[in-house]
C-alpha atoms as a PDB file:
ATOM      1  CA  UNK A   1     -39.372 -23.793  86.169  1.00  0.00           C
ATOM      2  CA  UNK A   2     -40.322 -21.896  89.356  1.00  0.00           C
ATOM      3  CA  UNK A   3     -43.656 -20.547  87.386  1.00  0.00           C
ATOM      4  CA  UNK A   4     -45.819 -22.908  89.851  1.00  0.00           C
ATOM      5  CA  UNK A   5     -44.640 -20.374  93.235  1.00  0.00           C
ATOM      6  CA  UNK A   6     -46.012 -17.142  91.656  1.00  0.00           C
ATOM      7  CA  UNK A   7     -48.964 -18.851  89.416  1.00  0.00           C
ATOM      8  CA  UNK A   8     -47.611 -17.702  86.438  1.00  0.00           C
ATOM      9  CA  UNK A   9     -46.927 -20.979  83.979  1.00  0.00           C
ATOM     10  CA  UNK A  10     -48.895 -20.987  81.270  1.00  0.00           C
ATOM     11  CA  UNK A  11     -52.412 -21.740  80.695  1.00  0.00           C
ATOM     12  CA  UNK A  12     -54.809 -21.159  78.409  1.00  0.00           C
ATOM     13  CA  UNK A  13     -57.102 -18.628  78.745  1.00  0.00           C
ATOM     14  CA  UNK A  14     -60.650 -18.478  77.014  1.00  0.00           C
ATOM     15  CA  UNK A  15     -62.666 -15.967  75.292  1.00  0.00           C
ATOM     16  CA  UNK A  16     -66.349 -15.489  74.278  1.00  0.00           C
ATOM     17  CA  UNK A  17     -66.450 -12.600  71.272  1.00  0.00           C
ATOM     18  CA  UNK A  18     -62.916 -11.085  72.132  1.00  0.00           C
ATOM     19  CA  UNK A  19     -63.810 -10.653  75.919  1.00  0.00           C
ATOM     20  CA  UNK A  20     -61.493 -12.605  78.404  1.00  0.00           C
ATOM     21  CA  UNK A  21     -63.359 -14.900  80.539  1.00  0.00           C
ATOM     22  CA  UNK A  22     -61.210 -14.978  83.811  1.00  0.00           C
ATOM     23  CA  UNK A  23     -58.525 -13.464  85.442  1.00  0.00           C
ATOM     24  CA  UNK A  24     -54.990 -15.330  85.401  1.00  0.00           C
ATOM     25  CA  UNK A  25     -52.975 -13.851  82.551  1.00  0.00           C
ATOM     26  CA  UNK A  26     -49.147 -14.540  81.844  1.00  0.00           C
ATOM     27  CA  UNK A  27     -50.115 -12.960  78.575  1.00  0.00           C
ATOM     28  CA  UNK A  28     -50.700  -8.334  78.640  1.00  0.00           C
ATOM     29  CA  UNK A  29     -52.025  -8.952  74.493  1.00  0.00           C
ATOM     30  CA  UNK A  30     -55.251 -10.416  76.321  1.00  0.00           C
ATOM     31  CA  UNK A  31     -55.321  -9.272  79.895  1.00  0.00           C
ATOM     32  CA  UNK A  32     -53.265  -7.314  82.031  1.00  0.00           C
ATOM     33  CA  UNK A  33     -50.860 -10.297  83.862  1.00  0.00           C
ATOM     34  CA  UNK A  34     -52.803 -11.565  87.127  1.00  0.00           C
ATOM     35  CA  UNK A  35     -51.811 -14.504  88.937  1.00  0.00           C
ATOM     36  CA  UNK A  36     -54.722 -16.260  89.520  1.00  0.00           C
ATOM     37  CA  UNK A  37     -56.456 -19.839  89.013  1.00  0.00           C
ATOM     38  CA  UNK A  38     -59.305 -18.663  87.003  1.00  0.00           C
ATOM     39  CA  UNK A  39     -58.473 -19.235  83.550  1.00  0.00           C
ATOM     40  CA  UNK A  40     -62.037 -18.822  82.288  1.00  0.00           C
ATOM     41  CA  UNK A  41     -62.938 -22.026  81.652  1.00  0.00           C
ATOM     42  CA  UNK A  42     -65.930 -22.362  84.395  1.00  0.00           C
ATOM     43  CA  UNK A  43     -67.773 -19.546  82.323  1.00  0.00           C
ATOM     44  CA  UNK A  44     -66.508 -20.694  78.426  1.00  0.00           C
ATOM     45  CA  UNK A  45     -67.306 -24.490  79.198  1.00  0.00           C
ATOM     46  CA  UNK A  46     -70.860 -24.430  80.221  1.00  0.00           C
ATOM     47  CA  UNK A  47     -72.194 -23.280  76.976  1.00  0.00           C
ATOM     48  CA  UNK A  48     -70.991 -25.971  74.796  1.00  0.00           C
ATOM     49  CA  UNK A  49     -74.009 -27.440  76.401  1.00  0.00           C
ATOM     50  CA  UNK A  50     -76.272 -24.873  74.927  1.00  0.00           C
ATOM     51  CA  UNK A  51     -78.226 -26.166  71.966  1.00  0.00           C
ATOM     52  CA  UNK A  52     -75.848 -25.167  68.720  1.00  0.00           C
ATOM     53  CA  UNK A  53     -78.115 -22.753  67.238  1.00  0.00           C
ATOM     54  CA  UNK A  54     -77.484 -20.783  70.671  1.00  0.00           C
ATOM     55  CA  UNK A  55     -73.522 -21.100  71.246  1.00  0.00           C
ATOM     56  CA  UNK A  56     -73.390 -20.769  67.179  1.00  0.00           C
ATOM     57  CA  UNK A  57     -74.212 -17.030  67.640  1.00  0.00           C
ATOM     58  CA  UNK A  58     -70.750 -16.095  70.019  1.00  0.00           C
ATOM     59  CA  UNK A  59     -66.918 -16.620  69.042  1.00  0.00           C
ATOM     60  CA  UNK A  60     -65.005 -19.120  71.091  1.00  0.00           C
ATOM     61  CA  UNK A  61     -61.251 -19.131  71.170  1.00  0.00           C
ATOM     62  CA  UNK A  62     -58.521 -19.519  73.458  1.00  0.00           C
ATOM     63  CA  UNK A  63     -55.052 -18.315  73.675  1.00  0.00           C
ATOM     64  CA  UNK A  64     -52.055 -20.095  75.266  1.00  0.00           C
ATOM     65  CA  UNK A  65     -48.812 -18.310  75.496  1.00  0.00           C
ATOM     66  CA  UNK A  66     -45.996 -20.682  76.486  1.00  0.00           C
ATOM     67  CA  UNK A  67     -42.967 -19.001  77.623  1.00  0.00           C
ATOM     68  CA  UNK A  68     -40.942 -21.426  79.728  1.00  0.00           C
ATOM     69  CA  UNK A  69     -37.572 -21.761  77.938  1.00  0.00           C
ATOM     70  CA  UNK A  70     -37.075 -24.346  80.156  1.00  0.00           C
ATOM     71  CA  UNK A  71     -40.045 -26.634  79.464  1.00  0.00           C
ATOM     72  CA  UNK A  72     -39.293 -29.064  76.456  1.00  0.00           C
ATOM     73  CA  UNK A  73     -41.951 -32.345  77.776  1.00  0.00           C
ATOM     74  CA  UNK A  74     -44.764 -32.532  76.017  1.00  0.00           C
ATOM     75  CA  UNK A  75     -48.546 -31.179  77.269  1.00  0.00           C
ATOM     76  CA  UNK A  76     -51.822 -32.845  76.546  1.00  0.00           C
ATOM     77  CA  UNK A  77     -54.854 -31.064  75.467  1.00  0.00           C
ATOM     78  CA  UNK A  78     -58.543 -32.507  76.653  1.00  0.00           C
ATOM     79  CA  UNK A  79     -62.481 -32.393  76.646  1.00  0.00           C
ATOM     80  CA  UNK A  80     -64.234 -32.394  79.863  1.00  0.00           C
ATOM     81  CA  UNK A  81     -67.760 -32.515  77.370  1.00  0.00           C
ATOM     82  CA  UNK A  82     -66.396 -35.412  75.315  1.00  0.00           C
ATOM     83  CA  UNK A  83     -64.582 -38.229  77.192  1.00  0.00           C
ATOM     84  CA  UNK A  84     -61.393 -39.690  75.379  1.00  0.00           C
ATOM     85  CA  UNK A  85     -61.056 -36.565  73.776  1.00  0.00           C
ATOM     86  CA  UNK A  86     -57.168 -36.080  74.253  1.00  0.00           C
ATOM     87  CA  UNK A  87     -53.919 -35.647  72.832  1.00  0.00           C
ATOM     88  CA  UNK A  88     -50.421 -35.080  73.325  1.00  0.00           C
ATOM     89  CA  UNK A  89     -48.186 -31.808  71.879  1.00  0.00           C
ATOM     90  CA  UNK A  90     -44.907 -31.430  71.187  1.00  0.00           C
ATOM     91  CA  UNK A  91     -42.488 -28.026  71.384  1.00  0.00           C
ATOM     92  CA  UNK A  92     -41.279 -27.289  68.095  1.00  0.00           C
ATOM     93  CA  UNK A  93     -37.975 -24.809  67.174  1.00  0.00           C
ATOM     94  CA  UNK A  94     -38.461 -21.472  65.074  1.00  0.00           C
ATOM     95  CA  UNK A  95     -37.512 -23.565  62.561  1.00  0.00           C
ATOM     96  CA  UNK A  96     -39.918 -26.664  63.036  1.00  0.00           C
ATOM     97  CA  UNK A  97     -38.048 -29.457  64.452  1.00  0.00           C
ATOM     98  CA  UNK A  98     -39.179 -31.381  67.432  1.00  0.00           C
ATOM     99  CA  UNK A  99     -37.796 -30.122  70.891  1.00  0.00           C
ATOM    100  CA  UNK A 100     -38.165 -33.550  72.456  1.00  0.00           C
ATOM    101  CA  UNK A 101     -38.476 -36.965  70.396  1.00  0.00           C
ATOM    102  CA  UNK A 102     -39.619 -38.751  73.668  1.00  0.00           C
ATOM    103  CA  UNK A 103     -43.123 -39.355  74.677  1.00  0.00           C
ATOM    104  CA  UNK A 104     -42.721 -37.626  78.175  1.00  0.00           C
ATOM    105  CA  UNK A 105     -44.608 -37.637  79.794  1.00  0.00           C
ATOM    106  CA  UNK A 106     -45.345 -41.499  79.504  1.00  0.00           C
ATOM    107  CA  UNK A 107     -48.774 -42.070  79.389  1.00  0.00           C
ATOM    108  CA  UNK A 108     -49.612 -45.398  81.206  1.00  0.00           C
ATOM    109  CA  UNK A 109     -52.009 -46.687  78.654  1.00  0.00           C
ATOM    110  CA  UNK A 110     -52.345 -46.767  74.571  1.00  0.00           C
ATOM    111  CA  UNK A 111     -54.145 -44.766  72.696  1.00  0.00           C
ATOM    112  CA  UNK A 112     -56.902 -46.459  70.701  1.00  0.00           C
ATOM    113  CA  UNK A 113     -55.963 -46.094  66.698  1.00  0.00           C
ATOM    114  CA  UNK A 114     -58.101 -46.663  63.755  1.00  0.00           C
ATOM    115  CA  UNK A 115     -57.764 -49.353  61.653  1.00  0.00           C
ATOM    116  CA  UNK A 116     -57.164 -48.572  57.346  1.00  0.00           C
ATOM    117  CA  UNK A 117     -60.788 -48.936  56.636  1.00  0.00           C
ATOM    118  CA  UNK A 118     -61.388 -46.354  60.002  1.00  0.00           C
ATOM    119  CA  UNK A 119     -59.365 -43.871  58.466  1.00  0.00           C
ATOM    120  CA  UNK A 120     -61.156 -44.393  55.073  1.00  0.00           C
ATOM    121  CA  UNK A 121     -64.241 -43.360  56.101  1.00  0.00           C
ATOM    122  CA  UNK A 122     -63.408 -41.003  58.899  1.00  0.00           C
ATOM    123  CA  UNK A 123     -64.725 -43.473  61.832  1.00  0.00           C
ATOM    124  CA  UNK A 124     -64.036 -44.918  64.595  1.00  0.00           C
ATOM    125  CA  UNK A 125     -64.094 -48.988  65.387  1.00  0.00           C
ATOM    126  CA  UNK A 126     -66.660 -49.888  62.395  1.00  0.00           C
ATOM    127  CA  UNK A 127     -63.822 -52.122  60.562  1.00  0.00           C
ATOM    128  CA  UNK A 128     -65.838 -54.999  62.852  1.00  0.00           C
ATOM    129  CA  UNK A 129     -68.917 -54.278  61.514  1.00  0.00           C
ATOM    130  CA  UNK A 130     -68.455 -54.484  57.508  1.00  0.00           C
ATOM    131  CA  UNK A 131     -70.973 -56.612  55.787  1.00  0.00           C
ATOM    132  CA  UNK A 132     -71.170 -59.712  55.474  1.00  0.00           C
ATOM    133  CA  UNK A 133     -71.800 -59.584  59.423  1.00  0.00           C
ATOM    134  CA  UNK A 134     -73.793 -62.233  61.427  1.00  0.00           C
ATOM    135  CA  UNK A 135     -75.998 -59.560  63.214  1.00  0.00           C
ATOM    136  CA  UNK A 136     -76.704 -58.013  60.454  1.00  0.00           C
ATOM    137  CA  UNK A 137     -78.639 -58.013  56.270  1.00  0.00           C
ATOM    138  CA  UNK A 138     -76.644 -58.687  53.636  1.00  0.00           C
ATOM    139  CA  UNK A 139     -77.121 -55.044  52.255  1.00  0.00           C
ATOM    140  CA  UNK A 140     -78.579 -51.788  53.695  1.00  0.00           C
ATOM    141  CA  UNK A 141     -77.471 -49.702  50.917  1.00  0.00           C
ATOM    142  CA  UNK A 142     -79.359 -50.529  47.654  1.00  0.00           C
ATOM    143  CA  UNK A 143     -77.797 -50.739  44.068  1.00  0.00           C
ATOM    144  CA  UNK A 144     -74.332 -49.332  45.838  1.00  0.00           C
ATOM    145  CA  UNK A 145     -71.605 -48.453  42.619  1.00  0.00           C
ATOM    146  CA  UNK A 146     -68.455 -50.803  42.997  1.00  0.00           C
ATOM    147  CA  UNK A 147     -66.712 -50.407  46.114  1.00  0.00           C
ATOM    148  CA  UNK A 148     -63.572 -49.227  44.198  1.00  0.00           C
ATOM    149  CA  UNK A 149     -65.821 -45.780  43.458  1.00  0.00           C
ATOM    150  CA  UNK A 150     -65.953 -42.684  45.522  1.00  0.00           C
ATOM    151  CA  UNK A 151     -69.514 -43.298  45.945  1.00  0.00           C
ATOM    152  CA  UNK A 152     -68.770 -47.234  46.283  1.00  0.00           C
ATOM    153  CA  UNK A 153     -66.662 -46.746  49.250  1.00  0.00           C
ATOM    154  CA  UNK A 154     -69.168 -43.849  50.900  1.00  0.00           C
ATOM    155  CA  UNK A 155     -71.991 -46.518  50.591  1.00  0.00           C
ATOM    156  CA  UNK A 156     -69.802 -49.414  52.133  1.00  0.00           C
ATOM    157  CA  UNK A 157     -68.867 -47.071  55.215  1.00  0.00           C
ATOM    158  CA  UNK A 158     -72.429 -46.562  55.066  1.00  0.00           C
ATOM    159  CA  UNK A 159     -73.453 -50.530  55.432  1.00  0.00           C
ATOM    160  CA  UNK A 160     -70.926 -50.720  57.802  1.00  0.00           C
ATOM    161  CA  UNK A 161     -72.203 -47.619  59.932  1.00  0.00           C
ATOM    162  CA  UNK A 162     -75.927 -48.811  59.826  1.00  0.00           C
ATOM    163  CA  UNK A 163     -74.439 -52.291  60.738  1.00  0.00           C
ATOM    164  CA  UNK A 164     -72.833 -51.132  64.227  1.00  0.00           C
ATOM    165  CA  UNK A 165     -76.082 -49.370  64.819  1.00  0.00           C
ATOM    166  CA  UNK A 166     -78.285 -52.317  64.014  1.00  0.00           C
ATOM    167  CA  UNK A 167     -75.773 -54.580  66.431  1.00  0.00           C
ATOM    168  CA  UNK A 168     -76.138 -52.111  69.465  1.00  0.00           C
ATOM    169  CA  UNK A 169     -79.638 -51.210  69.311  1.00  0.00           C
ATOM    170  CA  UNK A 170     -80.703 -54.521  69.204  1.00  0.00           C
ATOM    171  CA  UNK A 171     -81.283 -56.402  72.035  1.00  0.00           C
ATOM    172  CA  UNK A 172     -83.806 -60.014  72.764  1.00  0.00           C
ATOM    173  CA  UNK A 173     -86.461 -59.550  74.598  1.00  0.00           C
ATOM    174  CA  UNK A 174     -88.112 -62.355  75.569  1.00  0.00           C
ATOM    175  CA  UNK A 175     -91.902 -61.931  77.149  1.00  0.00           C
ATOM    176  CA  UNK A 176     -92.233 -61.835  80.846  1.00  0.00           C
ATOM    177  CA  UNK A 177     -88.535 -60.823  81.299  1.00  0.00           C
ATOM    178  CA  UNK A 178     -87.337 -57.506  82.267  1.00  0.00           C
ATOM    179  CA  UNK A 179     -83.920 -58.555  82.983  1.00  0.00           C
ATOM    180  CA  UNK A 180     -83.836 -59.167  79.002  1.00  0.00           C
ATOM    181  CA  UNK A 181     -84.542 -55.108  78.628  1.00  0.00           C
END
C-alpha cells in the first residue's frame, strides 16, 4: 500500500457526542478527507481520566474505515490508560471467513491466558490463590452453598479473590525496620 506517502491509511478517528475530535479523515461520513496525523486521540484520551460520573455524561466512539484491498495482516488494538490492554484483529470476507490464518504480524512474546477456574469467574491469575492457601484462613465466605451451585461457585471466586488480596496487602513488619515497609 502506498497510503503511508499521502497519510491516508486508515486510522481511527474519535468522537465525543457525534463531534470529530481531529482532523485526518480517509472517511467524508465523519469528516471531510484531510491528511493529517491528528486522529483525535490527544483530546478523546484525556478524559477517561475524569472521575466516571463526569466522562459518563458525553458519548465516546470511534470509527475506523479500512479500505486497503491490499492489506490482509492482522492490526492490534491497545490502551494507553490500562497497560496490557491489547489484542490482535483479523480481516474477515463479506462472507465471514478469515483473510489470513497466520498470526502476522508475529508478536515476540505470549499472551498471558486464563486458566478454567479464571474464566469461571471472569478473573485474572486467582486460580493460585483458591483456598486452602498457606497465606491465607480457611474460609472468608461464611456458610457458602456447595461449590457445584451458582452461588457456590460466586462465593469460591469470592474466597479466592479476598485470598489474593489478603496475600498482597500483607507484608511483615518487624519494629525498628523500615526496609520491612
Amino acid at each position: 500500500s502506498n497510503c503511508a506517502n499521502d497519510m491516508s491509511c486508515p486510522a481511527p478517528m474519535y468522537l465525543k457526542d457525534g463531534d470529530y475530535l481531529g482532523e485526518y479523515s480517509n472517511n467524508a461520513v465523519v469528516a471531510p478527507i484531510t491528511p493529517s496525523d491528528n486522529f483525535g486521540l490527544d483530546d478523546y484520551e484525556p478524559e477517561f481520566f475524569f472521575d466516571p460520573l463526569t466522562w459518563n455524561t458525553a458519548k465516546y466512539s470511534v470509527a475506523l474505515k479500512f479500505d486497503d484491498d491490499d492489506f490482509t495482516d492482522d492490526i492490534f488494538y491497545f490502551c494507553h490508560i490500562h497497560q496490557f490492554m491489547t489484542g490482535r484483529m483479523k480481516f474477515v470476507n463479506e462472507d465471514g471467513d478469515v483473510l489470513n490464518e497466520m498470526n502476522e504480524p508475529e508478536i515476540p512474546y505470549a499472551y498471558d491466558m486464563a486458566s478454567d477456574y479464571d474464566k469461571e469467574c471472569g478473573t485474572f491469575n486467582l486460580d493460585p490463590f483458591q483456598l486452602p492457601h498457606p497465606e491465607c484462613p480457611s474460609k472468608f465466605v461464611c456458610d457458602k452453598p456447595d461449590v457445584t451451585t451458582p452461588v457456590g461457585k460466586f462465593a469460591d471466586c469470592l474466597d479466592s479473590m479476598n485470598c489474593a488480596m489478603t496475600v498482597g496487602m500483607t507484608t511483615n513488619v518487624h519494629m525498628d525496620s523500615p526496609i520491612a515497609l
